[in-house]
C-alpha atoms as a PDB file:
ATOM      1  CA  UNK A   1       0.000   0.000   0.000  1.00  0.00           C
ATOM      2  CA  UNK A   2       1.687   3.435  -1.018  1.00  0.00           C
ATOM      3  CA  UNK A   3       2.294   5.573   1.332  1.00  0.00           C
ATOM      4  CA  UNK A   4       0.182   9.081   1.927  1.00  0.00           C
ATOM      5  CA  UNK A   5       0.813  12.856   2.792  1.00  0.00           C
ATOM      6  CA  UNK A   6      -1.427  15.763   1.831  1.00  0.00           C
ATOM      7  CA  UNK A   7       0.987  18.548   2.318  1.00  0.00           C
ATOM      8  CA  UNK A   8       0.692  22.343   3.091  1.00  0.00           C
ATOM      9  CA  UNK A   9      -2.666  24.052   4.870  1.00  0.00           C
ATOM     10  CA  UNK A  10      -5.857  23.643   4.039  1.00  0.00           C
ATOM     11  CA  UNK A  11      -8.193  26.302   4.536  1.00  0.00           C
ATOM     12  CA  UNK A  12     -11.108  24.229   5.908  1.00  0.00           C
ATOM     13  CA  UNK A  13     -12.996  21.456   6.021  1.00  0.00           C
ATOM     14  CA  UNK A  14     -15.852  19.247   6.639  1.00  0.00           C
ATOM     15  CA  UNK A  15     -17.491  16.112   7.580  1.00  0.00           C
ATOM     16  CA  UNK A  16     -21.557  16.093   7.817  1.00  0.00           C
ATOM     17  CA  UNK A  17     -23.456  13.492   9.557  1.00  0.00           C
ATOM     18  CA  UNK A  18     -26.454  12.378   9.159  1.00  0.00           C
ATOM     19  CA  UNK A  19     -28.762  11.580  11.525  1.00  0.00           C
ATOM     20  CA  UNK A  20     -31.115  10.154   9.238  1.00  0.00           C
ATOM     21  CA  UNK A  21     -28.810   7.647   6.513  1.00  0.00           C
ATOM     22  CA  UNK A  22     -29.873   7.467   3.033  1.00  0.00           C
ATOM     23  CA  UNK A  23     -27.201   6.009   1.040  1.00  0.00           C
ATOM     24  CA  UNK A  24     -29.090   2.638  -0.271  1.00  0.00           C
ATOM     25  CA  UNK A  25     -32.354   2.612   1.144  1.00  0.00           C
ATOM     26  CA  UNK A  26     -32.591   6.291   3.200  1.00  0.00           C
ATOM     27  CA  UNK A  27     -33.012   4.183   5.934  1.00  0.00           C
ATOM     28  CA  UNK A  28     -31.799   4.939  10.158  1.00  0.00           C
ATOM     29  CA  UNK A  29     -28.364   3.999  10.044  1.00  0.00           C
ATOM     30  CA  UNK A  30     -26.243   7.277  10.458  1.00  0.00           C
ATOM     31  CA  UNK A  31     -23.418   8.195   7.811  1.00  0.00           C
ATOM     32  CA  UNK A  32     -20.739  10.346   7.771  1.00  0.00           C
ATOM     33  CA  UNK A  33     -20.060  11.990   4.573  1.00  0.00           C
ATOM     34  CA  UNK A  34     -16.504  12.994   4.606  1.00  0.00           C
ATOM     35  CA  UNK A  35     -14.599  15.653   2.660  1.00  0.00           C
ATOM     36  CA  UNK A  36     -11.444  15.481   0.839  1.00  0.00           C
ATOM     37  CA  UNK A  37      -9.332  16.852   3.004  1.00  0.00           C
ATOM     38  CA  UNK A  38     -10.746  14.612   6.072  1.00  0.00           C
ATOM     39  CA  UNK A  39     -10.826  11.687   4.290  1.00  0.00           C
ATOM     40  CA  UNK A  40      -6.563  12.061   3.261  1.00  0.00           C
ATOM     41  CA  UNK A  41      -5.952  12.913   6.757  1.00  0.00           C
ATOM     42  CA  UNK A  42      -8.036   9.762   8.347  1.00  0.00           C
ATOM     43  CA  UNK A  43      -5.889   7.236   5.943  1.00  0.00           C
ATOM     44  CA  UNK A  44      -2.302   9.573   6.343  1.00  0.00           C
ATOM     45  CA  UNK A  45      -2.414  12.029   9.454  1.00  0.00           C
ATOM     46  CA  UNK A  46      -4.939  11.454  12.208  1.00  0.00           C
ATOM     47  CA  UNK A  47      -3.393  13.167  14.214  1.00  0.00           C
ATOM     48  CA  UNK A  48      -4.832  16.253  12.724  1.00  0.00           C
ATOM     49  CA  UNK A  49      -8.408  15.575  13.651  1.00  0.00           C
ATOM     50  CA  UNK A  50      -9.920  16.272  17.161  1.00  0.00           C
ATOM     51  CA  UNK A  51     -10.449  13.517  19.231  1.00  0.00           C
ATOM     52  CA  UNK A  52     -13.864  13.281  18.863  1.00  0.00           C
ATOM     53  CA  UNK A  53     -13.519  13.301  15.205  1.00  0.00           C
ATOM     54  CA  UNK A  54     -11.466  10.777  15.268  1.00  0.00           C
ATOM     55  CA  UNK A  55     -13.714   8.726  17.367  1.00  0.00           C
ATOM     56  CA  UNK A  56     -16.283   8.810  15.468  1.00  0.00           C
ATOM     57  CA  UNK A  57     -14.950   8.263  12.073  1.00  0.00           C
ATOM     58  CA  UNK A  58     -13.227   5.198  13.440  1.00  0.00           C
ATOM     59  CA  UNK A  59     -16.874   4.076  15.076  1.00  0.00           C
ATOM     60  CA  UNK A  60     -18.273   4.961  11.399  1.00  0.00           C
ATOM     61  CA  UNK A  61     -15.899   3.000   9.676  1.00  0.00           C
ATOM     62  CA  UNK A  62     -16.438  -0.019  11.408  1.00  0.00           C
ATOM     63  CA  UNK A  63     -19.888  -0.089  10.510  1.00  0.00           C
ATOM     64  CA  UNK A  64     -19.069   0.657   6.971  1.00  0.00           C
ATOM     65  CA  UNK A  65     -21.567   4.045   7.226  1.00  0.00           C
ATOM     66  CA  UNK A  66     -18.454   6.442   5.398  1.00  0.00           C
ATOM     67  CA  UNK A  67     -19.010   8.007   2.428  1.00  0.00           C
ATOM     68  CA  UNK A  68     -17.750  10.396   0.112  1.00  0.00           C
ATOM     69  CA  UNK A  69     -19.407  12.558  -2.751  1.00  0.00           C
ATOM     70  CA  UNK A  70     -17.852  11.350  -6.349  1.00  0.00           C
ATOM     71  CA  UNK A  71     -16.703  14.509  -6.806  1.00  0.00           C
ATOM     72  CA  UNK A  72     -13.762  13.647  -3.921  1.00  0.00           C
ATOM     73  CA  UNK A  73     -12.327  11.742  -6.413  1.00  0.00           C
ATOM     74  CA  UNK A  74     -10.957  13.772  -8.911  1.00  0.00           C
ATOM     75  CA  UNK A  75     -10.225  16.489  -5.826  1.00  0.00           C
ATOM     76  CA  UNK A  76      -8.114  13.320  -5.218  1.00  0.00           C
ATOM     77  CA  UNK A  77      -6.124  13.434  -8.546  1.00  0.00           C
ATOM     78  CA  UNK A  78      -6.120  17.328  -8.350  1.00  0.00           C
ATOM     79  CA  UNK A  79      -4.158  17.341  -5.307  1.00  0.00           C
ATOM     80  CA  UNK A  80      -2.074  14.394  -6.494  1.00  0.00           C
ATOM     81  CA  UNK A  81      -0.987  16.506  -9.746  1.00  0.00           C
ATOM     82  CA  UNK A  82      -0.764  19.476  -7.885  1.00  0.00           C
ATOM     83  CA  UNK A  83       1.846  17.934  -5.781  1.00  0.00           C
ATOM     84  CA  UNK A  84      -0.030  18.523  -2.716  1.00  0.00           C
ATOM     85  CA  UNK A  85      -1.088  14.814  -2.068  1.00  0.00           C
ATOM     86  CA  UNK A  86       2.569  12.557  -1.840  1.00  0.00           C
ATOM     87  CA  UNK A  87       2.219   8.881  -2.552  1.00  0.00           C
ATOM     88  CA  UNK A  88       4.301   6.311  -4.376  1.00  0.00           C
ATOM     89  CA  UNK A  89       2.602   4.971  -7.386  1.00  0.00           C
ATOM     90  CA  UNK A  90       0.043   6.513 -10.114  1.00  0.00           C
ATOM     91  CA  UNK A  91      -2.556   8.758  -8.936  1.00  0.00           C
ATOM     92  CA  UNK A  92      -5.190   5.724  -9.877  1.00  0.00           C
ATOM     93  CA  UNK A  93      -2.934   3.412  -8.047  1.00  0.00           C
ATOM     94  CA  UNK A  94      -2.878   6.485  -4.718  1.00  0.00           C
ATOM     95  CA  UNK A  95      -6.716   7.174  -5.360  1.00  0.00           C
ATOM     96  CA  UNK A  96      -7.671   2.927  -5.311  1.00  0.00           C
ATOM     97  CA  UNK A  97      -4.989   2.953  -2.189  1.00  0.00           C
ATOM     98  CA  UNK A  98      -7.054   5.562  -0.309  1.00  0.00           C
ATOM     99  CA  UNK A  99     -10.705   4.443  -0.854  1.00  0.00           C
ATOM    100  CA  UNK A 100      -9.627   0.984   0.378  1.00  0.00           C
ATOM    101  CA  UNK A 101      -7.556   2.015   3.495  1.00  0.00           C
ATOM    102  CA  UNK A 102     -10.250   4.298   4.407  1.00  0.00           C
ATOM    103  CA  UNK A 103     -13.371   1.882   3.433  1.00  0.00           C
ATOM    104  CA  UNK A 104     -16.226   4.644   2.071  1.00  0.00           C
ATOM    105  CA  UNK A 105     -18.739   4.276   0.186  1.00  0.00           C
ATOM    106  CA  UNK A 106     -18.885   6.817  -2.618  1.00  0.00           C
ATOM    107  CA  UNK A 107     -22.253   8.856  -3.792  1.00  0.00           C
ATOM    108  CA  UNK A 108     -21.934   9.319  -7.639  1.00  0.00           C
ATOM    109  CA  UNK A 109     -23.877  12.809  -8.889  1.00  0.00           C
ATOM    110  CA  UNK A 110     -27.238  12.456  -9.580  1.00  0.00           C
ATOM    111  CA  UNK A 111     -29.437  14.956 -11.167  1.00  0.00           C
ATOM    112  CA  UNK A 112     -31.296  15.362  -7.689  1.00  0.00           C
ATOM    113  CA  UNK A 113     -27.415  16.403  -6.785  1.00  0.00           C
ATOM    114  CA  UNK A 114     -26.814  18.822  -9.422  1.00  0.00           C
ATOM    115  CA  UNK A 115     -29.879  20.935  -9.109  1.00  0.00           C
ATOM    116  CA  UNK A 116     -29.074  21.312  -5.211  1.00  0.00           C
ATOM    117  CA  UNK A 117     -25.389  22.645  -6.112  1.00  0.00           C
ATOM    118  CA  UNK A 118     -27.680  26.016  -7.328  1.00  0.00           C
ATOM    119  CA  UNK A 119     -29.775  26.176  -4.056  1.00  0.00           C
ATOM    120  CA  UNK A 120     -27.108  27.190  -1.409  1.00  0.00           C
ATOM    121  CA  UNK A 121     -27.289  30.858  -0.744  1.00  0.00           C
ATOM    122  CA  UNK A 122     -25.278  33.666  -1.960  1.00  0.00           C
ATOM    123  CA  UNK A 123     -22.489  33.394   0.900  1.00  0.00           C
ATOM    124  CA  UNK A 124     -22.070  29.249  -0.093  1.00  0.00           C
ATOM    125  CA  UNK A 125     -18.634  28.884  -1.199  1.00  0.00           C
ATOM    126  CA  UNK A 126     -18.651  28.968  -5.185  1.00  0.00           C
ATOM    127  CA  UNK A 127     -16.125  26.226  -5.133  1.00  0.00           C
ATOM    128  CA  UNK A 128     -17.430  23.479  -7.257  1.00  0.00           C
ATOM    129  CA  UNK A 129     -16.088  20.643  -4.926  1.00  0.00           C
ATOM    130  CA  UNK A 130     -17.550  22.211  -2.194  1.00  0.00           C
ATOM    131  CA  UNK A 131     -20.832  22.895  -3.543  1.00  0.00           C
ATOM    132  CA  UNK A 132     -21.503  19.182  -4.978  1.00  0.00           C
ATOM    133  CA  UNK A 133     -20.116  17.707  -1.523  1.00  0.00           C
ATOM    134  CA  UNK A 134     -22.764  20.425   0.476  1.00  0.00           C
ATOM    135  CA  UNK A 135     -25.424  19.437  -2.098  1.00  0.00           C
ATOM    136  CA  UNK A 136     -25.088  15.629  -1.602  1.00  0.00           C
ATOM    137  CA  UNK A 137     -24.820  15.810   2.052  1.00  0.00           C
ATOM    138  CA  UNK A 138     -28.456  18.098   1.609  1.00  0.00           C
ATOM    139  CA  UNK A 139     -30.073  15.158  -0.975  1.00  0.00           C
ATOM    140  CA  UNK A 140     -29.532  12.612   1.748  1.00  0.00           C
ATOM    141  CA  UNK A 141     -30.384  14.569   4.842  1.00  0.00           C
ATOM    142  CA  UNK A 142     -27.168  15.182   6.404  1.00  0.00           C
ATOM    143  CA  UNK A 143     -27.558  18.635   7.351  1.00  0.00           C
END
């Protein structure tokens, strides 16, 4: 398994949970729909998450209730080209490494998805990442 480093500061970022799960079934399981940035550092650095965070990403995991928009994927590759995420290996080989150390489940875009990305109000972050990861957390009730 290569190894993993997301270097420099981030500016943010976030991890919504749902109290009500909907991947499959919207059934009453609860999910935690991870970001980028949270999902490199669960797999490479947990030390930078609080404790609680931590916690309950590892209780998540067990139960296989992690999940990631689609869109997380090519942020992947993005931050692989940009230099910012270190592995060994090919960005498919880092990307494939990643989603099986860290065991999530990923949302693909739907069309439900895409018309939500023009709902958020005017102070939403315009970042396109951020507004398809806010808009699938919103189609399965995680906010």
């Amino acid at each position: 398994m290569p190894s993993i480093r997301l270097r420099g500061d981030l500016k943010y970022s976030a991890t919504f949970v749902s109290p009500v799960v909907p991947l499959e079934d919207r059934g009453s399981s609860e999910v935690i729909l991870r970001d980028t940035h949270v999902l490199v550092w669960m797999v490479s650095d947990s030390s930078r998450l609080a404790r609680d965070a931590a916690r309950e990403l590892r209780r998540a995991e067990q139960k296989g209730k992690l999940a990631i928009a689609s869109i997380t994927l090519w942020e992947l590759a993005l931050l692989h080209h940009q230099g910012r995420l270190r592995t060994s290996g090919s960005i498919e080989s880092a990307i494939r490494a990643i989603l099986e150390k860290s065991r999530v489940q990923v949302i693909e875009v739907t069309p439900e998805i895409a018309a939500l990305t023009t709902t958020f109000p005017e102070h939403y972050p315009k970042d396109p990442v951020d507004r398809l990861t806010g808009a699938t957390a919103r189609a399965f009730g995680m906010t």
